[in-house]
N, C-alpha and C. Protein backbone atom coordinates (compact mmCIF):
# COMPACT_ATOMS: atom_id res chain seq x y z
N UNK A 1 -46.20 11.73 61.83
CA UNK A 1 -46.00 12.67 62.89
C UNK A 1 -46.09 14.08 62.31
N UNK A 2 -46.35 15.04 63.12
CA UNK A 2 -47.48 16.71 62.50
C UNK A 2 -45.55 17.03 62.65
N UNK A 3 -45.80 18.24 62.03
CA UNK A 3 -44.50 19.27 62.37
C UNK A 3 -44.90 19.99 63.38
N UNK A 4 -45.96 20.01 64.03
CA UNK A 4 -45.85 20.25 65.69
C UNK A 4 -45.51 19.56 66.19
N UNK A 5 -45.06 17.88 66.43
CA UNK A 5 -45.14 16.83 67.32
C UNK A 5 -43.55 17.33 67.28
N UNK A 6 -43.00 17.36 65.81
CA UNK A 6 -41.59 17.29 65.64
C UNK A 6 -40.92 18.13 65.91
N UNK A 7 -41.37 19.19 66.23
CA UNK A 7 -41.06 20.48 66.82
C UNK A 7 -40.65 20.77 68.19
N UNK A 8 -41.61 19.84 68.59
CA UNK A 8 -42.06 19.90 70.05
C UNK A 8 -40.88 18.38 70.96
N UNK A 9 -40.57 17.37 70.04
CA UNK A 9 -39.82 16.30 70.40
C UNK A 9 -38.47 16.86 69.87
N UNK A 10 -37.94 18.16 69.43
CA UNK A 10 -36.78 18.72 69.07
C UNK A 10 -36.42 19.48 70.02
N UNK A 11 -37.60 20.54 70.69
CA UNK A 11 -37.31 21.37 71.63
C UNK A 11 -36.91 20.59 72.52
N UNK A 12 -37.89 19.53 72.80
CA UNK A 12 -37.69 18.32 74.59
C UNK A 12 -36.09 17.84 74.45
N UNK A 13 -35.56 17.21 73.24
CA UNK A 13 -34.37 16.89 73.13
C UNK A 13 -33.29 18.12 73.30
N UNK A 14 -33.36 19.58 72.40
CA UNK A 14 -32.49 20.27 72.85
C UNK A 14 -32.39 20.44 74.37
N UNK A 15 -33.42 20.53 75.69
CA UNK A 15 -33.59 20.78 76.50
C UNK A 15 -32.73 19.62 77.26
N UNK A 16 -32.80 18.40 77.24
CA UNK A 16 -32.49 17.12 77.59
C UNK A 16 -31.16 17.46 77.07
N UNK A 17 -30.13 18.00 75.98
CA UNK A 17 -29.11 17.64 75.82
C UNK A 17 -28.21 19.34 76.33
N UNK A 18 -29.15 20.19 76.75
CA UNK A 18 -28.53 21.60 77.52
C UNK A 18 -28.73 20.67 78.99
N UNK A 19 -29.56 20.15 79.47
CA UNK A 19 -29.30 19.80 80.97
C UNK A 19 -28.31 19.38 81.37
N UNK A 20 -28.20 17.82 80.00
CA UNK A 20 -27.26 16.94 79.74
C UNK A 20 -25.38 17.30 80.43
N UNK A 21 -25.51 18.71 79.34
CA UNK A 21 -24.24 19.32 79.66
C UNK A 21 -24.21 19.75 80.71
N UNK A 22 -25.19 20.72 81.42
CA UNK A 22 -24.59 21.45 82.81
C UNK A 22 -24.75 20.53 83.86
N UNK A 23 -25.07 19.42 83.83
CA UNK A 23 -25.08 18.37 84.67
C UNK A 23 -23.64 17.66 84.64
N UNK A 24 -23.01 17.53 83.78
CA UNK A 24 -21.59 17.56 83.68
C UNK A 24 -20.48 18.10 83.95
N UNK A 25 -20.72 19.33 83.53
CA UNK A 25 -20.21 20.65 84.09
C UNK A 25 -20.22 20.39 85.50
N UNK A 26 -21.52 20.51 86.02
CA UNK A 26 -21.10 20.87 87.59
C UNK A 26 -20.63 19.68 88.28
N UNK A 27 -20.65 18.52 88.14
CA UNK A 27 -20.28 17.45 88.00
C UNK A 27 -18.60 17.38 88.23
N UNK A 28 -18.28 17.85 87.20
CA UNK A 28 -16.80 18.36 87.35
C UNK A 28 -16.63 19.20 88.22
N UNK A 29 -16.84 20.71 88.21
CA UNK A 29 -16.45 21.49 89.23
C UNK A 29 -16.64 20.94 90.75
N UNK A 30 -18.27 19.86 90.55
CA UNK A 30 -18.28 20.39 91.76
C UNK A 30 -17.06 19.33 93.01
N UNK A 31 -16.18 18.36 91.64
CA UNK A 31 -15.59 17.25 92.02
C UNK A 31 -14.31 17.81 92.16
N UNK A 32 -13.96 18.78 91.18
CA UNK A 32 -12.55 19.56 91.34
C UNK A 32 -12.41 20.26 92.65
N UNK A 33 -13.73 20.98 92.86
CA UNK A 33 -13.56 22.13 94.51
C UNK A 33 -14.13 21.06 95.95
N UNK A 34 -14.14 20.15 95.43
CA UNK A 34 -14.71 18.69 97.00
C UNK A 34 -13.10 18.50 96.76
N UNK A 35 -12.26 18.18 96.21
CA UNK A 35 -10.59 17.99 96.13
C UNK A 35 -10.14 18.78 96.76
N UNK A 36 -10.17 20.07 96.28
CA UNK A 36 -9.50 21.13 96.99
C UNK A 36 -10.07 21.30 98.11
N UNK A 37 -11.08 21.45 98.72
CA UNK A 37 -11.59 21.68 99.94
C UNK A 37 -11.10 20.83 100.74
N UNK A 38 -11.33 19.64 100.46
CA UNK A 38 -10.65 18.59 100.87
C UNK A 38 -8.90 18.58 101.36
N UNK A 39 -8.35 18.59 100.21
CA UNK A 39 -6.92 18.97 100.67
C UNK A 39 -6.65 20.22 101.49
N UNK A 40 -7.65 21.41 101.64
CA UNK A 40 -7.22 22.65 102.01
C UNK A 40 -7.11 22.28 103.76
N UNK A 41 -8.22 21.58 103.77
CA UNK A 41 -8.32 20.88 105.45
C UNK A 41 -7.08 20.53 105.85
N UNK A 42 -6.41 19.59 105.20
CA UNK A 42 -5.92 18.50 105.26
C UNK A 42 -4.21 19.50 105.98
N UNK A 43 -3.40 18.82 106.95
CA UNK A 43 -1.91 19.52 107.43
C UNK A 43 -0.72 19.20 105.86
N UNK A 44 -0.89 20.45 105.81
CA UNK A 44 0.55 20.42 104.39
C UNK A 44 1.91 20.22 105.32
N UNK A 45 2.60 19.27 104.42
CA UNK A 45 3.73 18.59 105.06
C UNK A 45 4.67 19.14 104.01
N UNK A 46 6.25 18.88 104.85
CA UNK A 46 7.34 18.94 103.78
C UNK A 46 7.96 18.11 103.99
N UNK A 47 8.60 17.46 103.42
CA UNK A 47 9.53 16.11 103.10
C UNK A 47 11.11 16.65 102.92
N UNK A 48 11.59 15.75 103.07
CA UNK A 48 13.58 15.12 102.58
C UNK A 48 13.66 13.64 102.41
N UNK A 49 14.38 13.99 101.52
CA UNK A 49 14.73 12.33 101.38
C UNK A 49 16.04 12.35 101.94
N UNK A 50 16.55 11.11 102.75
CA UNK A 50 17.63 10.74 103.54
C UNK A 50 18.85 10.98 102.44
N UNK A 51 19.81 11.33 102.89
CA UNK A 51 21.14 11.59 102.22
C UNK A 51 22.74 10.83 102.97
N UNK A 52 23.40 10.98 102.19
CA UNK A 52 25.09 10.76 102.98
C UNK A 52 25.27 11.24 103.39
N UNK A 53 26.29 11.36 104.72
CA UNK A 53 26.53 12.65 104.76
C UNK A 53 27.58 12.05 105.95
N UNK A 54 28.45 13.52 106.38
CA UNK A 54 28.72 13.12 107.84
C UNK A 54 28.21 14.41 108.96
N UNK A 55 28.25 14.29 110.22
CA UNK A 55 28.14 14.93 111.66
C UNK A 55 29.24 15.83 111.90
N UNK A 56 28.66 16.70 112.11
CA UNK A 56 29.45 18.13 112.74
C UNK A 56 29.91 17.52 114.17
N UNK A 57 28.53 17.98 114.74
CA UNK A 57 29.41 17.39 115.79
C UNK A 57 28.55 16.84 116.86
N UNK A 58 28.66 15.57 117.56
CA UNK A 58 27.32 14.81 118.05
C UNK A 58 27.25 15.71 119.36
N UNK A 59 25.54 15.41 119.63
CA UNK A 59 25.12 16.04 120.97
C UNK A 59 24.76 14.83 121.43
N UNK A 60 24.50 13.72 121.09
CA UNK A 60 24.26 12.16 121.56
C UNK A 60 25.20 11.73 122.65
N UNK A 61 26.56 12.24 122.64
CA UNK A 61 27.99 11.49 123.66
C UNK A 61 27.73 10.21 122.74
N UNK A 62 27.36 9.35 121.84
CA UNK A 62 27.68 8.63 121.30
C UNK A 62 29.58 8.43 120.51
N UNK A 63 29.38 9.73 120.26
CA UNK A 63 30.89 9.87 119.52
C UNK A 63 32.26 9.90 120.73
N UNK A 64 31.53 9.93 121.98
CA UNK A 64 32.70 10.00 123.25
C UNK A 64 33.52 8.67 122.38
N UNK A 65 32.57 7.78 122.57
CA UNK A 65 33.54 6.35 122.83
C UNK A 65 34.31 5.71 121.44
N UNK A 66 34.07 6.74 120.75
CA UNK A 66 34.91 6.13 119.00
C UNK A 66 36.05 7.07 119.57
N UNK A 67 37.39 6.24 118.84
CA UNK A 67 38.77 6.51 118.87
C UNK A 67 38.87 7.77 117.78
N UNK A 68 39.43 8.95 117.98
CA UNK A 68 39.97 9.63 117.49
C UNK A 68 39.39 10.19 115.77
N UNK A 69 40.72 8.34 115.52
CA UNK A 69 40.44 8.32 114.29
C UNK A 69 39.40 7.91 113.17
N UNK A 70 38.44 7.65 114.13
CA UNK A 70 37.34 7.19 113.26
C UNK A 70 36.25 8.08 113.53
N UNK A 71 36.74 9.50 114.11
CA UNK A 71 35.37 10.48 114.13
C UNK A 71 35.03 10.85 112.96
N UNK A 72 35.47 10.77 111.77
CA UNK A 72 35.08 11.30 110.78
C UNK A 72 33.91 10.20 109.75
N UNK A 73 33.16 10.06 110.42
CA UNK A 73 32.18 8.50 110.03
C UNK A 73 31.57 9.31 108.78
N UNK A 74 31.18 8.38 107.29
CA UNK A 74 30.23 8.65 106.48
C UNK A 74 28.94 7.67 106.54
N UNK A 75 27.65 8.63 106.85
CA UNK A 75 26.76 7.45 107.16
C UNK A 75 25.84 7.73 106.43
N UNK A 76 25.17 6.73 106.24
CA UNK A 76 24.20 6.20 104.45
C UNK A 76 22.94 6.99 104.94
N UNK A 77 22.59 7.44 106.01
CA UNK A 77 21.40 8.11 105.74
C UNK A 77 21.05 8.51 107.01
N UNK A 78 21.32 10.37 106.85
CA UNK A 78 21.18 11.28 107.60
C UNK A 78 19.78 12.30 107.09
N UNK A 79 19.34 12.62 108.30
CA UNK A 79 18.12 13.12 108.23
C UNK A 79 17.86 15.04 108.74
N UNK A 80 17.51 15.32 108.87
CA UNK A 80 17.01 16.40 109.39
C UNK A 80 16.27 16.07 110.79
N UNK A 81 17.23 16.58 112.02
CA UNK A 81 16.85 15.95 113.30
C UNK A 81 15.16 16.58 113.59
N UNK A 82 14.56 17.79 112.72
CA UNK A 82 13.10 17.87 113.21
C UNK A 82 12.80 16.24 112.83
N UNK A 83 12.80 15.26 112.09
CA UNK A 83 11.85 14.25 111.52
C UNK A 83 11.80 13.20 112.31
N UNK A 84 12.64 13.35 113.50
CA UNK A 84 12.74 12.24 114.13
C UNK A 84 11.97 12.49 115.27
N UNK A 85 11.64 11.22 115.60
CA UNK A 85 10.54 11.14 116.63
C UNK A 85 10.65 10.42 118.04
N UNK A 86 9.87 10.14 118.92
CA UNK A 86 10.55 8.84 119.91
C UNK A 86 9.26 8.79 120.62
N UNK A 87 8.98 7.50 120.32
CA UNK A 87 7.45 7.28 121.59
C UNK A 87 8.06 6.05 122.23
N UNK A 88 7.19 5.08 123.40
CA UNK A 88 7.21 4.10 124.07
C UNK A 88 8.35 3.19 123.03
N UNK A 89 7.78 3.07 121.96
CA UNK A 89 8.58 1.62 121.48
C UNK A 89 9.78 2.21 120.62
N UNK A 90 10.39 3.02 121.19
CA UNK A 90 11.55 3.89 120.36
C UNK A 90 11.88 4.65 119.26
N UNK A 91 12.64 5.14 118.37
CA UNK A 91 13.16 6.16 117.61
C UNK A 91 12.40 5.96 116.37
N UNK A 92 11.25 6.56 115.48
CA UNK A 92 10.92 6.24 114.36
C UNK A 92 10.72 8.11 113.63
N UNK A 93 10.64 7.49 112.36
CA UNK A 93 9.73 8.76 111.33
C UNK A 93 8.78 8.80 111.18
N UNK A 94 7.95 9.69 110.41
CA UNK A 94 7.12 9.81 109.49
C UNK A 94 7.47 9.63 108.23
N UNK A 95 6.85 8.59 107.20
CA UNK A 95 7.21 9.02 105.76
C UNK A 95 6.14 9.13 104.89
N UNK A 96 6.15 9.77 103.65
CA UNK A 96 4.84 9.98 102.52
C UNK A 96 4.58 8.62 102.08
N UNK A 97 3.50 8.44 102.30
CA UNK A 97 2.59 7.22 101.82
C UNK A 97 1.73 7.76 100.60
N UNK A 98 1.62 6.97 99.38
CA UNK A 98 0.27 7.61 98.29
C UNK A 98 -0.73 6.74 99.11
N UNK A 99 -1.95 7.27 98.76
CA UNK A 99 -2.86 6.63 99.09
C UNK A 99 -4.43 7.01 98.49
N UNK A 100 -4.40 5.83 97.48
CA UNK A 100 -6.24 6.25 96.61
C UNK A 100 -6.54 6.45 97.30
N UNK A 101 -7.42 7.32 97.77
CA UNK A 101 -8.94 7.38 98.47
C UNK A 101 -10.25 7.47 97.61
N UNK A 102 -11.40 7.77 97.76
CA UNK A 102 -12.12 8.06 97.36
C UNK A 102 -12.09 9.56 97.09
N UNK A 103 -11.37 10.40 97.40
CA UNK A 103 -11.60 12.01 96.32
C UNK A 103 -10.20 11.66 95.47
N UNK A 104 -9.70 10.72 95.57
CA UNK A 104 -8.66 10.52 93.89
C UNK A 104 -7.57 10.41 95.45
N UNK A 105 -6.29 10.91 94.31
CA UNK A 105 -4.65 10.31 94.94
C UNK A 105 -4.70 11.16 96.05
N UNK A 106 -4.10 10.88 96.76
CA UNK A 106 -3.31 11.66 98.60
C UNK A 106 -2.55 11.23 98.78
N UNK A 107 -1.94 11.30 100.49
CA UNK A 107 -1.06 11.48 100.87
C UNK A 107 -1.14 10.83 102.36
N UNK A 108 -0.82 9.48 103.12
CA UNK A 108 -0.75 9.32 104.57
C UNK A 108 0.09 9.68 104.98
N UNK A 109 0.83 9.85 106.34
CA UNK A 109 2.01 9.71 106.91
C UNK A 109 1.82 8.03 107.76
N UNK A 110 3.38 7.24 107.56
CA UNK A 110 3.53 6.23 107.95
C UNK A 110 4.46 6.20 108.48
N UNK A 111 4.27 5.43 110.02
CA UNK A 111 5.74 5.23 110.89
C UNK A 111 6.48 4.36 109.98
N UNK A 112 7.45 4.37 110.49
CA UNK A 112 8.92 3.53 110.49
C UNK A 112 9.56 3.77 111.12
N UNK A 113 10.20 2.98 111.95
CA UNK A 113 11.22 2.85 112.90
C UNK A 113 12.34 2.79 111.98
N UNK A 114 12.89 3.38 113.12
CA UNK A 114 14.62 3.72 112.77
C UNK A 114 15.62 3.59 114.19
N UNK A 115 16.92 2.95 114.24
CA UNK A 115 17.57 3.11 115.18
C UNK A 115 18.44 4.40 114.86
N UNK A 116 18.86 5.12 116.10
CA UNK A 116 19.08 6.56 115.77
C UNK A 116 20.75 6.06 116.11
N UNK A 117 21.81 6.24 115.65
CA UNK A 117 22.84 6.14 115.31
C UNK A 117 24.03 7.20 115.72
N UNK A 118 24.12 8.48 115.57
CA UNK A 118 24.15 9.54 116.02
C UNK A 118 23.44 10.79 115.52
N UNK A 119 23.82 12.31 116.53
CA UNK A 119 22.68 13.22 115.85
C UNK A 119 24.15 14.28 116.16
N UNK A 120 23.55 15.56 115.68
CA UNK A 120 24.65 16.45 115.76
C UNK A 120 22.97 17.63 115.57
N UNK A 121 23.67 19.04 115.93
CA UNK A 121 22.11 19.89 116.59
C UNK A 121 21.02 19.96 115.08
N UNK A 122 21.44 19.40 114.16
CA UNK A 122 20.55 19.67 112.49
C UNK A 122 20.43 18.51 111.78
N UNK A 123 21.40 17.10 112.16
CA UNK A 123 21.15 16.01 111.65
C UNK A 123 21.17 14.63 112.62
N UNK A 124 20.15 14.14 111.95
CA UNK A 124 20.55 12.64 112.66
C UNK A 124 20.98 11.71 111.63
N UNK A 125 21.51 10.65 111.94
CA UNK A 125 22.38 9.17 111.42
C UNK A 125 21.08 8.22 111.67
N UNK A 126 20.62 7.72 111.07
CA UNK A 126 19.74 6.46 111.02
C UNK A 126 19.95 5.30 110.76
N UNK A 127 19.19 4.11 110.98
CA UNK A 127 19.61 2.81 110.45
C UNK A 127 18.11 2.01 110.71
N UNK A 128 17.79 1.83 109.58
CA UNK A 128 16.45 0.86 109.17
C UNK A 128 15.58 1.73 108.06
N UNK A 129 15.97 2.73 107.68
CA UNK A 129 14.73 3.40 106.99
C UNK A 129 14.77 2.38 105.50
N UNK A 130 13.72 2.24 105.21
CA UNK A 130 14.01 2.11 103.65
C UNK A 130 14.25 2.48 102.40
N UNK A 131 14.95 2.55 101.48
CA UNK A 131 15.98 3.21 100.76
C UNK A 131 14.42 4.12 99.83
N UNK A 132 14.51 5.06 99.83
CA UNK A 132 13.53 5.94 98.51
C UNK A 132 12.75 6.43 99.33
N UNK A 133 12.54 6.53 100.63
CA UNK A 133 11.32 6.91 101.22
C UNK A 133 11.78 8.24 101.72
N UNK A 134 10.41 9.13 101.14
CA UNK A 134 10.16 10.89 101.78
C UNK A 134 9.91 10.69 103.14
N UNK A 135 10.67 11.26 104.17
CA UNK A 135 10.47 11.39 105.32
C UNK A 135 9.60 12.82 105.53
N UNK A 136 8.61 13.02 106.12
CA UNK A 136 8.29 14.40 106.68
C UNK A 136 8.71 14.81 107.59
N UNK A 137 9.30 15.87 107.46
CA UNK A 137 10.24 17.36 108.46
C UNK A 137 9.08 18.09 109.28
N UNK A 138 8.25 18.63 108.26
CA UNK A 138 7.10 19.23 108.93
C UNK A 138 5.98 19.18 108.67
N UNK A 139 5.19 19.85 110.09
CA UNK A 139 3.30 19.94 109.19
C UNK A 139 3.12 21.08 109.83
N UNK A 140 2.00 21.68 108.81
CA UNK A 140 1.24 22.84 109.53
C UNK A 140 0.45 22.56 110.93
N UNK A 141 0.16 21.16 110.89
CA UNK A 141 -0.38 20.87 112.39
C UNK A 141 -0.08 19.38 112.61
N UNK A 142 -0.44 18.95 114.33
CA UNK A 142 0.30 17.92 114.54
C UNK A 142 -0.24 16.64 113.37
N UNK A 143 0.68 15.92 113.60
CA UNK A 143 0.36 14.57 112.73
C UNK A 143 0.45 13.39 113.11
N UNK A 144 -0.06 12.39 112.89
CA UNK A 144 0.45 11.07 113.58
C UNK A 144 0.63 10.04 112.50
N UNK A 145 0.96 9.04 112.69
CA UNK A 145 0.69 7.82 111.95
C UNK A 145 -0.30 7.35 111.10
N UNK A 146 -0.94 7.36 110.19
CA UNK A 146 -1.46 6.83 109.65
C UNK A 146 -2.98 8.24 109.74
N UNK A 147 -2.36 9.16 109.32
CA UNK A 147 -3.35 10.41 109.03
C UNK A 147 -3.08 10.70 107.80
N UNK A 148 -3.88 11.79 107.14
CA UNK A 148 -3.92 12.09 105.65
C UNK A 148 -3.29 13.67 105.54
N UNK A 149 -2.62 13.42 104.59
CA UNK A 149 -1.68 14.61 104.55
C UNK A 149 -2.06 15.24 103.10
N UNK A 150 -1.84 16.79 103.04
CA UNK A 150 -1.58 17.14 101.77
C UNK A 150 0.50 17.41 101.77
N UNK A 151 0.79 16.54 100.46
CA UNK A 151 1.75 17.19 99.72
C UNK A 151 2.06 17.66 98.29
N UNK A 152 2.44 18.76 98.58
CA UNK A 152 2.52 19.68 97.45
C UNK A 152 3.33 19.23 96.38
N UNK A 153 4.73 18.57 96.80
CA UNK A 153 5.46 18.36 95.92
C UNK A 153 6.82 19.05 95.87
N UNK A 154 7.72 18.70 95.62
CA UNK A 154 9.40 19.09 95.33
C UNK A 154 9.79 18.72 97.34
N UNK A 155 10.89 19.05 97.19
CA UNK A 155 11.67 18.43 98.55
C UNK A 155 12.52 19.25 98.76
N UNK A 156 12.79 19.31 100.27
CA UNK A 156 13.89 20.45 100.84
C UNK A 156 14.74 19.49 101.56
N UNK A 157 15.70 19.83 102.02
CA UNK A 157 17.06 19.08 102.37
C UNK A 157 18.14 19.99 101.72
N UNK A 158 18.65 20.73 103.07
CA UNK A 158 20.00 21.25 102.79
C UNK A 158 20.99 20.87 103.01
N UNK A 159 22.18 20.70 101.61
CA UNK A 159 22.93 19.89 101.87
C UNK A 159 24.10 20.33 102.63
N UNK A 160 24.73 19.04 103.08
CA UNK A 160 26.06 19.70 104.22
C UNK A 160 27.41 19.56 103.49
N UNK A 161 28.17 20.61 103.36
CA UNK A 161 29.16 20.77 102.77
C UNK A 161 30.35 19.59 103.31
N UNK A 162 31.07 18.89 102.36
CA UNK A 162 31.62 18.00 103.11
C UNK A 162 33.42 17.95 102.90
């Protein structure tokens, strides 16, 4: 082989291994900003996770019919009354679902029913949620069941002095 051939099969290779790279490159970016674009669409939610707690003071009349002494109830898991919901088949949440997709990890919202227990004007009393689950409080726009959410991450829930 001439030292032109070799010259010439050095240049073709540097060329092949500069494409190589910016074909990678954009490859990446262009997979990092399809994510973000993606999530930017998407309704940013905020979460709480259910807590102890007890009721100020019910707006339900549920608490009419308890005696006296048992108004002071501690119940296993009180919510933030925005999260609660109520369609045809009764009282449920929203909670954070992960969910692979195809642009990498996300976020659904998933019903669960809950029987509502009592509420007071900032919390409700629940019964059925399952223990560890992020409920969503809010979205930048409406949401339903089984839609794709962005969450950001960390949790709000203010606690009630007891």
């Amino acid at each position: 082989m001439s030292r032109k051939e070799k010259d010439k099969e050095e240049k073709g290779n540097r060329i092949f291994g500069r494409m190589f790279i910016w074909f990678i490159g954009m490859t990446a970016v262009l997979t990092f900003f399809s994510k973000s674009l993606y999530n930017y669409r998407l309704p940013v939610v905020t979460v709480a996770s259910p807590k102890q707690g007890r009721l100020e003071t019910s707006i339900t009349g549920k608490k009419a019919d308890i005696p006296p002494e048992n108004d002071d109830i501690l119940y296993d898991t009180l919510l933030p009354i925005a999260a609660l919901r109520q369609d045809d088949k009764g009282y449920y949440v929203l909670t954070l679902q992960a969910d692979d997709g195809v642009l990498g990890n996300g976020y659904k919202a998933a019903r669960a029913a809950v029987d509502l227990l009592d509420a007071d004007k900032l919390y409700c009393a629940v019964e059925g949620l399952p223990e560890g689950e992020l409920v969503i409080v809010e979205a930048t726009s409406e949401i339903f069941a089984g839609d794709h959410v962005y969450y950001e991450g960390g949790e709000i829930y203010d606690e009630k002095e007891e």
